[in-house]
PDB file of N, CA and C in Angstrom:
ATOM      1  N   UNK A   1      16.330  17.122  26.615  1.00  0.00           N
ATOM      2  CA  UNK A   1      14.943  17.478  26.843  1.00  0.00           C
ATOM      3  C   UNK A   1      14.333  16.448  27.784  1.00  0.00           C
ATOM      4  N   UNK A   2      13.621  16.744  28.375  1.00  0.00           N
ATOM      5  CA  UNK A   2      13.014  16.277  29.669  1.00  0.00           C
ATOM      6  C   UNK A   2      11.293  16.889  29.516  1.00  0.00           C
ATOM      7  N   UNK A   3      10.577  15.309  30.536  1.00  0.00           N
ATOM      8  CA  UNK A   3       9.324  16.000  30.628  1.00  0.00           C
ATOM      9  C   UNK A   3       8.827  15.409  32.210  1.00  0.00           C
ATOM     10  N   UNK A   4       8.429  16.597  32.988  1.00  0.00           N
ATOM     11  CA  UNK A   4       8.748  15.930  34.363  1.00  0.00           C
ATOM     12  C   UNK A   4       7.536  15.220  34.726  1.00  0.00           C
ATOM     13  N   UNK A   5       6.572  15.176  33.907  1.00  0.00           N
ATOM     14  CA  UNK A   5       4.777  14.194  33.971  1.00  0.00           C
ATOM     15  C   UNK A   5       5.485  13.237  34.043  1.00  0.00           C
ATOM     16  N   UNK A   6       6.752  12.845  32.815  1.00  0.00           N
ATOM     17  CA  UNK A   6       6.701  11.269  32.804  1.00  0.00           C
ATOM     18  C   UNK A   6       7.423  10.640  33.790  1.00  0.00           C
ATOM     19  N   UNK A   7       6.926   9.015  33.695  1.00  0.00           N
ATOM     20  CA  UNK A   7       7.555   8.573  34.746  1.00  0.00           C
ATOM     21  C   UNK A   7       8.565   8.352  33.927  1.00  0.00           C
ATOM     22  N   UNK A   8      10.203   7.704  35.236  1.00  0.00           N
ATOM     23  CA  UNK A   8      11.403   8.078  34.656  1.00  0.00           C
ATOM     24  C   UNK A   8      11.314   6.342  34.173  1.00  0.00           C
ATOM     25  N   UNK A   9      10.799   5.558  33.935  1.00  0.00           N
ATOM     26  CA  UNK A   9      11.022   4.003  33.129  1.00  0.00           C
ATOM     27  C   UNK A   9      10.672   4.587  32.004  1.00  0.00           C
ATOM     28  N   UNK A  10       9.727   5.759  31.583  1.00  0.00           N
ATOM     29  CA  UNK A  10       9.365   5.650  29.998  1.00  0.00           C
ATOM     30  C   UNK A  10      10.362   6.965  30.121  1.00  0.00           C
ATOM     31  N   UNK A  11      11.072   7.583  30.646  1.00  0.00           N
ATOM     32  CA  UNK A  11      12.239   8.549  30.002  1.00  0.00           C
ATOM     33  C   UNK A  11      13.254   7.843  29.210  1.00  0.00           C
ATOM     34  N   UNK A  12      13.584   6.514  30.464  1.00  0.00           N
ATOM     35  CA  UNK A  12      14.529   5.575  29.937  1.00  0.00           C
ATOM     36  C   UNK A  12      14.292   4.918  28.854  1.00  0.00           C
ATOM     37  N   UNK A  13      13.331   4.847  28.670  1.00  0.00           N
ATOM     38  CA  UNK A  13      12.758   3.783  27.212  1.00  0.00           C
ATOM     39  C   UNK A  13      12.813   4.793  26.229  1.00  0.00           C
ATOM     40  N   UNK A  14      12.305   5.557  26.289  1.00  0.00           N
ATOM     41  CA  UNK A  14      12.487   6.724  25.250  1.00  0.00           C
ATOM     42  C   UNK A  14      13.769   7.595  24.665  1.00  0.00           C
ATOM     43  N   UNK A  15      14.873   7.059  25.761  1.00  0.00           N
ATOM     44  CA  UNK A  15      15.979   7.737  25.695  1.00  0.00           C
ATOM     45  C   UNK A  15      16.091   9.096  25.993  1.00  0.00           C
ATOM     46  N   UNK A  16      15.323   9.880  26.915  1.00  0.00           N
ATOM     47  CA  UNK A  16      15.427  11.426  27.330  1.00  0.00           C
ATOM     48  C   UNK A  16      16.047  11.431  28.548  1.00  0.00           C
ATOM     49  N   UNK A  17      17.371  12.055  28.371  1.00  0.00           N
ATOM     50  CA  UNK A  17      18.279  12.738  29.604  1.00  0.00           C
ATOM     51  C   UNK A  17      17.527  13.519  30.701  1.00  0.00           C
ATOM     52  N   UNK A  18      17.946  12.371  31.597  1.00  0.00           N
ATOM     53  CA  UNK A  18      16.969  13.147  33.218  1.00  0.00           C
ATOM     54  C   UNK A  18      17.996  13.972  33.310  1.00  0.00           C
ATOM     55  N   UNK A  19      17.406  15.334  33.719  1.00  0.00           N
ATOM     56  CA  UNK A  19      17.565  16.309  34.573  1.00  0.00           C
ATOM     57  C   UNK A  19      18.026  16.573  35.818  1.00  0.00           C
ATOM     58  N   UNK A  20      18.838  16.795  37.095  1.00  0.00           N
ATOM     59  CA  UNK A  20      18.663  16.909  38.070  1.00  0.00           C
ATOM     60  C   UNK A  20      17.143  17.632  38.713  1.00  0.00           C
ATOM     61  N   UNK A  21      16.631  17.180  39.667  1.00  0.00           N
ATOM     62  CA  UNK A  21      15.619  18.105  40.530  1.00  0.00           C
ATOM     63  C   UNK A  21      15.914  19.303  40.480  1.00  0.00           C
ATOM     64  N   UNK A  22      14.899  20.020  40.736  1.00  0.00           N
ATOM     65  CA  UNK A  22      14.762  21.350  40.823  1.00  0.00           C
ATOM     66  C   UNK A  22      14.582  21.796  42.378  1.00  0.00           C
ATOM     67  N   UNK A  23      14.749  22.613  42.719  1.00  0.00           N
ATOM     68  CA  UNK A  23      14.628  23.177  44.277  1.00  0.00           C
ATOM     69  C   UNK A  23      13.169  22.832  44.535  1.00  0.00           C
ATOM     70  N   UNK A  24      12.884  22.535  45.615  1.00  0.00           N
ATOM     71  CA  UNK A  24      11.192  23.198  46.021  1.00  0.00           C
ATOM     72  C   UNK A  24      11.394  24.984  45.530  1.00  0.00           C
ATOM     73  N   UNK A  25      10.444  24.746  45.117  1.00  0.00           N
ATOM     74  CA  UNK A  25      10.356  26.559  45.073  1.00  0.00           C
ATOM     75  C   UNK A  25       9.544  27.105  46.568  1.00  0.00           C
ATOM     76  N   UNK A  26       9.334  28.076  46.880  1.00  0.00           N
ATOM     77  CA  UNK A  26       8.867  28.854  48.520  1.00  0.00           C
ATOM     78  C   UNK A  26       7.502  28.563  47.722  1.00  0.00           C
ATOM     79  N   UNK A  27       6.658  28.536  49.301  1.00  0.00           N
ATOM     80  CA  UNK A  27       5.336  28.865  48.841  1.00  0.00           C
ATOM     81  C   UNK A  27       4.845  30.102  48.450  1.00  0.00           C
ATOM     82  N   UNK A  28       5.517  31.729  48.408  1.00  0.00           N
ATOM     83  CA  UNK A  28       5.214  32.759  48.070  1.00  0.00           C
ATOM     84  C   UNK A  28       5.090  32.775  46.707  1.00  0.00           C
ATOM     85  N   UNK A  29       6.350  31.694  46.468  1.00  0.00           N
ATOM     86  CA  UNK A  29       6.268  31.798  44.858  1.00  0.00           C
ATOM     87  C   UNK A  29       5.564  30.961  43.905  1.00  0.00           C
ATOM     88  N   UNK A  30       5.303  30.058  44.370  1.00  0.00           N
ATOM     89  CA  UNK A  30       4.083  29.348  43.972  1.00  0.00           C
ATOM     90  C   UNK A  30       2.637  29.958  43.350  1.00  0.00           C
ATOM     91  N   UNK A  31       2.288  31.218  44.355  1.00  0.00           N
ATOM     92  CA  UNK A  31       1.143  32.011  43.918  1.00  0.00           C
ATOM     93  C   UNK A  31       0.709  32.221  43.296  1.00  0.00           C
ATOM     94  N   UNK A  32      -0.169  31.852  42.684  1.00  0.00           N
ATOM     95  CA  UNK A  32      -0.557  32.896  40.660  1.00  0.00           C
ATOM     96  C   UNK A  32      -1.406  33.974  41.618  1.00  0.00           C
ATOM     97  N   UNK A  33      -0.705  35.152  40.294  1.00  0.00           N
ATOM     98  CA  UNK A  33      -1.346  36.104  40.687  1.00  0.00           C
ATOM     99  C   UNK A  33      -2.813  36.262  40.036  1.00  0.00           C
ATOM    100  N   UNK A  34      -4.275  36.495  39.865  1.00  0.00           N
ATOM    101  CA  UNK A  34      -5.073  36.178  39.658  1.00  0.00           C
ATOM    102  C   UNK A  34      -5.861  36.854  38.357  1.00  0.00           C
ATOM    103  N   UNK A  35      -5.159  37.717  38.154  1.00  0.00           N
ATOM    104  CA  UNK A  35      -5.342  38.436  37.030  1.00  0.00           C
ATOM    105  C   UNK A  35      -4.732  37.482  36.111  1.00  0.00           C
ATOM    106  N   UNK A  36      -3.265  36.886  35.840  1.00  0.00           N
ATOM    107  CA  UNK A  36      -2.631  36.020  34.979  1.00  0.00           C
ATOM    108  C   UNK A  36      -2.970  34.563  35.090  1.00  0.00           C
ATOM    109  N   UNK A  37      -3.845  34.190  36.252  1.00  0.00           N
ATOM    110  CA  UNK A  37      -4.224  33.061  36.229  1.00  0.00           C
ATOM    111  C   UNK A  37      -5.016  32.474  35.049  1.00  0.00           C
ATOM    112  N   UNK A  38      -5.936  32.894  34.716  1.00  0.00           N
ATOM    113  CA  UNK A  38      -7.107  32.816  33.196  1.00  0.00           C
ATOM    114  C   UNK A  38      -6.125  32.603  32.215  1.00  0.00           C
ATOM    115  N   UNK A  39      -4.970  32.975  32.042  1.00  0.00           N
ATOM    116  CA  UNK A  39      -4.132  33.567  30.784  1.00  0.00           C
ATOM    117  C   UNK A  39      -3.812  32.079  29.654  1.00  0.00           C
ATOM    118  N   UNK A  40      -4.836  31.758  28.728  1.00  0.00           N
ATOM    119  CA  UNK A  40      -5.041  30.979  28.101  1.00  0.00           C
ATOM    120  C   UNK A  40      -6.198  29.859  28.261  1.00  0.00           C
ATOM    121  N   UNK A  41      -6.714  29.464  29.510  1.00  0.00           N
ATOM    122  CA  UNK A  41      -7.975  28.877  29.738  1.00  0.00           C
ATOM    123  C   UNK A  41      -9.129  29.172  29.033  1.00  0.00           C
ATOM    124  N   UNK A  42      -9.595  28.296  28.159  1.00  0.00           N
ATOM    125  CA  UNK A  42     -11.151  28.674  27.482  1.00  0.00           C
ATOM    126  C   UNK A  42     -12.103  27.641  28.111  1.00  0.00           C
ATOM    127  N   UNK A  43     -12.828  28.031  28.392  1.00  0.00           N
ATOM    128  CA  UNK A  43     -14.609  27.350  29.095  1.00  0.00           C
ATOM    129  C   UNK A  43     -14.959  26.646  27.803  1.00  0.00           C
ATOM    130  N   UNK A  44     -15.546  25.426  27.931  1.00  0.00           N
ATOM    131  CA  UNK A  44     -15.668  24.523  27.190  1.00  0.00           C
ATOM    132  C   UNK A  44     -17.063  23.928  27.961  1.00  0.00           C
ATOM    133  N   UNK A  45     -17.689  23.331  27.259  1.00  0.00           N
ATOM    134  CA  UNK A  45     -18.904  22.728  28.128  1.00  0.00           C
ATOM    135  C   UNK A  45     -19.261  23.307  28.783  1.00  0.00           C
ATOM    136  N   UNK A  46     -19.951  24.559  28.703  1.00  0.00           N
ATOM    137  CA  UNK A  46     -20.296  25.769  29.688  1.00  0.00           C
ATOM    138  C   UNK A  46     -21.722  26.267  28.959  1.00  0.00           C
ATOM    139  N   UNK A  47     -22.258  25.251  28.010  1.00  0.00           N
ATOM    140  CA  UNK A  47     -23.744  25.595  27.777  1.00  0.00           C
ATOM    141  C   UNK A  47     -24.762  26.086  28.599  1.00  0.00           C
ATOM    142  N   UNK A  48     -24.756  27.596  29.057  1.00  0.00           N
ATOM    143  CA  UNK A  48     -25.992  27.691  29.854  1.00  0.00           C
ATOM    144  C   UNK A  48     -25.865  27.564  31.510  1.00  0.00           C
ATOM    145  N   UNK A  49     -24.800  27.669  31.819  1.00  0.00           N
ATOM    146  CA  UNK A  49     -24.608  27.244  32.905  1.00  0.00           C
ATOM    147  C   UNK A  49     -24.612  28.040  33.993  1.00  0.00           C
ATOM    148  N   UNK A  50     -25.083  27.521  35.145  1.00  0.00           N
ATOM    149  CA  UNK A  50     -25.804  28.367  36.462  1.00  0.00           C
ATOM    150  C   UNK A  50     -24.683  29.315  37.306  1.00  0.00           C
ATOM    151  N   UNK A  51     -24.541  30.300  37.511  1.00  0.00           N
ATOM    152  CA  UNK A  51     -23.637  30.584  38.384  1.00  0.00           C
ATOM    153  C   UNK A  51     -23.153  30.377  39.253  1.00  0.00           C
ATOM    154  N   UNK A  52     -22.342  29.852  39.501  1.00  0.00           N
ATOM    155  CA  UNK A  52     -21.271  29.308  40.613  1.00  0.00           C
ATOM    156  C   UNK A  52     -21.278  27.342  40.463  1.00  0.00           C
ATOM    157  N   UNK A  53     -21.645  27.159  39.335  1.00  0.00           N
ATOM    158  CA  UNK A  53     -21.353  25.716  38.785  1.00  0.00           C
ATOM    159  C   UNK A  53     -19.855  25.200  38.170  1.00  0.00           C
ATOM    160  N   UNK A  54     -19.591  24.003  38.798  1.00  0.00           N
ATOM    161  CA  UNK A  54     -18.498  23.958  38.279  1.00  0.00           C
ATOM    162  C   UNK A  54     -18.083  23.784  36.905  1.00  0.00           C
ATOM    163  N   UNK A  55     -17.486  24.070  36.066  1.00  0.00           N
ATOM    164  CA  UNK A  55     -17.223  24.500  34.565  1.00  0.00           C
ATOM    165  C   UNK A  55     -16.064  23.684  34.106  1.00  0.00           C
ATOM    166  N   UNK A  56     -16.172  23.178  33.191  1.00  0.00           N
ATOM    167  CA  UNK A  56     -14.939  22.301  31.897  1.00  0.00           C
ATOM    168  C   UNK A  56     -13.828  23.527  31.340  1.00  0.00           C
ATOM    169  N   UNK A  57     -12.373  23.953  31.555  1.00  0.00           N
ATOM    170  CA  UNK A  57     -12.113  24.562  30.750  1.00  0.00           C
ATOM    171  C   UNK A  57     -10.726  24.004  30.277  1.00  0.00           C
ATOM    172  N   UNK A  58      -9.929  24.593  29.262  1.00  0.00           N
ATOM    173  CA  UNK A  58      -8.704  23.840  28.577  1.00  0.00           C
ATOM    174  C   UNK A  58      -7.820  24.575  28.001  1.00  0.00           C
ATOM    175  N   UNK A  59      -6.671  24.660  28.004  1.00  0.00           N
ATOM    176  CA  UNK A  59      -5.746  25.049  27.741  1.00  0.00           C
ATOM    177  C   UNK A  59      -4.534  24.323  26.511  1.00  0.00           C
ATOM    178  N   UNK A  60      -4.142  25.078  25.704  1.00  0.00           N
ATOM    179  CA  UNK A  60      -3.735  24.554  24.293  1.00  0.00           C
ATOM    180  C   UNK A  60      -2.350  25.030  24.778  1.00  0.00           C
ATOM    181  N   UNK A  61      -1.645  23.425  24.647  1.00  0.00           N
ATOM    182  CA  UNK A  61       0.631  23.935  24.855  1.00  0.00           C
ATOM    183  C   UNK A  61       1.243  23.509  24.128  1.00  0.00           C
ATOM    184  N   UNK A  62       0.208  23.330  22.700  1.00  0.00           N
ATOM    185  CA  UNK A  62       0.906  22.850  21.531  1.00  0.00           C
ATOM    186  C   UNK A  62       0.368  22.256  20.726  1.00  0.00           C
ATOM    187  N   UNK A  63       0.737  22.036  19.077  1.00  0.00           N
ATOM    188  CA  UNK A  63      -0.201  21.531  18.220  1.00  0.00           C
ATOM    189  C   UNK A  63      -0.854  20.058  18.345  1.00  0.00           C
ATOM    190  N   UNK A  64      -2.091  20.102  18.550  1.00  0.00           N
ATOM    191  CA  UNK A  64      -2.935  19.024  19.103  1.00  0.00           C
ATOM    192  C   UNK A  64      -2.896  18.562  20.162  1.00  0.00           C
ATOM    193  N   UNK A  65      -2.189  19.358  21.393  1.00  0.00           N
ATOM    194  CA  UNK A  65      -1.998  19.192  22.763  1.00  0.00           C
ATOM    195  C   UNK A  65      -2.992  20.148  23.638  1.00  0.00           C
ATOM    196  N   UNK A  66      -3.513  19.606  24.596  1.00  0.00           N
ATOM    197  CA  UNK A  66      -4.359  20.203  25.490  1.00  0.00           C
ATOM    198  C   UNK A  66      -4.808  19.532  26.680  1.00  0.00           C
ATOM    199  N   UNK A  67      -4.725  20.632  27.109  1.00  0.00           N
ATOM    200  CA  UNK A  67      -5.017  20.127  28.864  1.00  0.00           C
ATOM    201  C   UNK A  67      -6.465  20.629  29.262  1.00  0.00           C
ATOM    202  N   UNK A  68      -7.261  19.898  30.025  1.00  0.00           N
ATOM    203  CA  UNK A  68      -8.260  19.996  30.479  1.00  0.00           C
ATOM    204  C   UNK A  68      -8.569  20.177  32.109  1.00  0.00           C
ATOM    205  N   UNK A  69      -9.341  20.584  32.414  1.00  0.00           N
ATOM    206  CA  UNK A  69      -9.790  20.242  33.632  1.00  0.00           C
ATOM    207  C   UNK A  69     -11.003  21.236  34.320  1.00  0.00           C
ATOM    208  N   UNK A  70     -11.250  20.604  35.277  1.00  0.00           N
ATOM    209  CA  UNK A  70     -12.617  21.019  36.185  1.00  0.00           C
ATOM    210  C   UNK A  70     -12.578  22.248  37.087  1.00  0.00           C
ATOM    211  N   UNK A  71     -12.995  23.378  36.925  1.00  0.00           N
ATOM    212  CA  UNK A  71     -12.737  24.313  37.849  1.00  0.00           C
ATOM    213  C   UNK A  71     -13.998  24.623  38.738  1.00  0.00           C
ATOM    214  N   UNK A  72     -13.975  25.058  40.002  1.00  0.00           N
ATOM    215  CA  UNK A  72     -14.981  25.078  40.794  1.00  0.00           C
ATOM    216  C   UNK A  72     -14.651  27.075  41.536  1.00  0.00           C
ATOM    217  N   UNK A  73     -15.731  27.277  41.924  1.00  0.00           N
ATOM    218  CA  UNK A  73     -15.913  28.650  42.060  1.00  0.00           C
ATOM    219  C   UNK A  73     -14.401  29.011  42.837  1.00  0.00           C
ATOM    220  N   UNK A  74     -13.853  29.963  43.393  1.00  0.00           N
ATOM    221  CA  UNK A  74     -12.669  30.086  44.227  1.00  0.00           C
ATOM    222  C   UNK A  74     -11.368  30.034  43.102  1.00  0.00           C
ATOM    223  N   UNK A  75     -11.691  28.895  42.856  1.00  0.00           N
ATOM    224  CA  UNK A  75     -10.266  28.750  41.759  1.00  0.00           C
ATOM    225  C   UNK A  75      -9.750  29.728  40.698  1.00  0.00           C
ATOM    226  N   UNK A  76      -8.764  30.448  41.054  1.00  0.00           N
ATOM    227  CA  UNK A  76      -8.531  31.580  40.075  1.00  0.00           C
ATOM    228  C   UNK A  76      -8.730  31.541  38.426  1.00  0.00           C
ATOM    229  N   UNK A  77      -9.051  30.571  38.393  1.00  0.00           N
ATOM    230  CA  UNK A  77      -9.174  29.807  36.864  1.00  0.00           C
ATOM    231  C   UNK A  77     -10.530  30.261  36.160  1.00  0.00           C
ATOM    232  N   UNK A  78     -11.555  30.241  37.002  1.00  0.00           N
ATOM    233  CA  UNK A  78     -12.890  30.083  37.289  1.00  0.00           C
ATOM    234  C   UNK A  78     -13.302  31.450  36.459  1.00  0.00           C
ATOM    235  N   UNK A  79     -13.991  31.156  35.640  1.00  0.00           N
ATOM    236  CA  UNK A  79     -14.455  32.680  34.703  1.00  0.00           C
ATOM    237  C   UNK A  79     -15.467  33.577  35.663  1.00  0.00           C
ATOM    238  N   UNK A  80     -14.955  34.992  35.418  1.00  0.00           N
ATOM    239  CA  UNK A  80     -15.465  35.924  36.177  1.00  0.00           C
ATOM    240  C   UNK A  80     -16.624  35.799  36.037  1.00  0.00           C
ATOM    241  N   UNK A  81     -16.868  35.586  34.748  1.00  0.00           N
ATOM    242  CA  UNK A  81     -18.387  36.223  34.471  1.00  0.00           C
ATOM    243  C   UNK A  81     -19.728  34.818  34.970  1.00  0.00           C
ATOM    244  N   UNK A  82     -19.094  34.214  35.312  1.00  0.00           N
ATOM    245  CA  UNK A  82     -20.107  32.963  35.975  1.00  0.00           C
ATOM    246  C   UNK A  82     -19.627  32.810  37.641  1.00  0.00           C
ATOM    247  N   UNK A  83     -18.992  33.807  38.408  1.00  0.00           N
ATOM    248  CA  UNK A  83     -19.062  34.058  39.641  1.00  0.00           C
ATOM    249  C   UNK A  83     -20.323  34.640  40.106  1.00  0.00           C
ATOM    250  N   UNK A  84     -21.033  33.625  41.317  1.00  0.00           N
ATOM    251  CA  UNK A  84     -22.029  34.078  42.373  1.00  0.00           C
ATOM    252  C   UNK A  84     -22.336  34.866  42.332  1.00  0.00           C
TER     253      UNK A  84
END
């Protein structure tokens, strides 16, 4: 098991078997398609907030794990219903 955030001194300290690299993947494939983009993101800190403001939302990848971050209008992430 491998986790590719970490840097590889705390893989080694931790004892987790690096992986070889992975290909670049193409940029076609990179794409989210925009409908599946949202697919787990919840708006968080979104009290009231003006349309087309940038918004807090977070994503859960495991028990007591979560990712956060800042989305700004454009970003497929960005909840419909607070678009311009």
């Amino acid at each position: 098991m491998t986790n590719h955030n970490l840097h590889p001194v705390w893989s080694k300290a931790l004892g987790l078997n690096p992986q070889p690299a992975a290909e670049t993947p193409q940029p076609a494939a990179t794409a989210v398609a925009p409908s599946a983009a949202a697919d787990g993101w919840h708006v968080i800190r979104a009290l009231n907030p003006r349309p087309g403001a940038p918004v807090t939302i977070r994503k859960q990848f495991g028990p007591q794990i979560w990712v956060s971050t800042t989305v700004r209008p454009g970003d497929p992430r960005y909840p419909a219903d607070l678009q311009a």
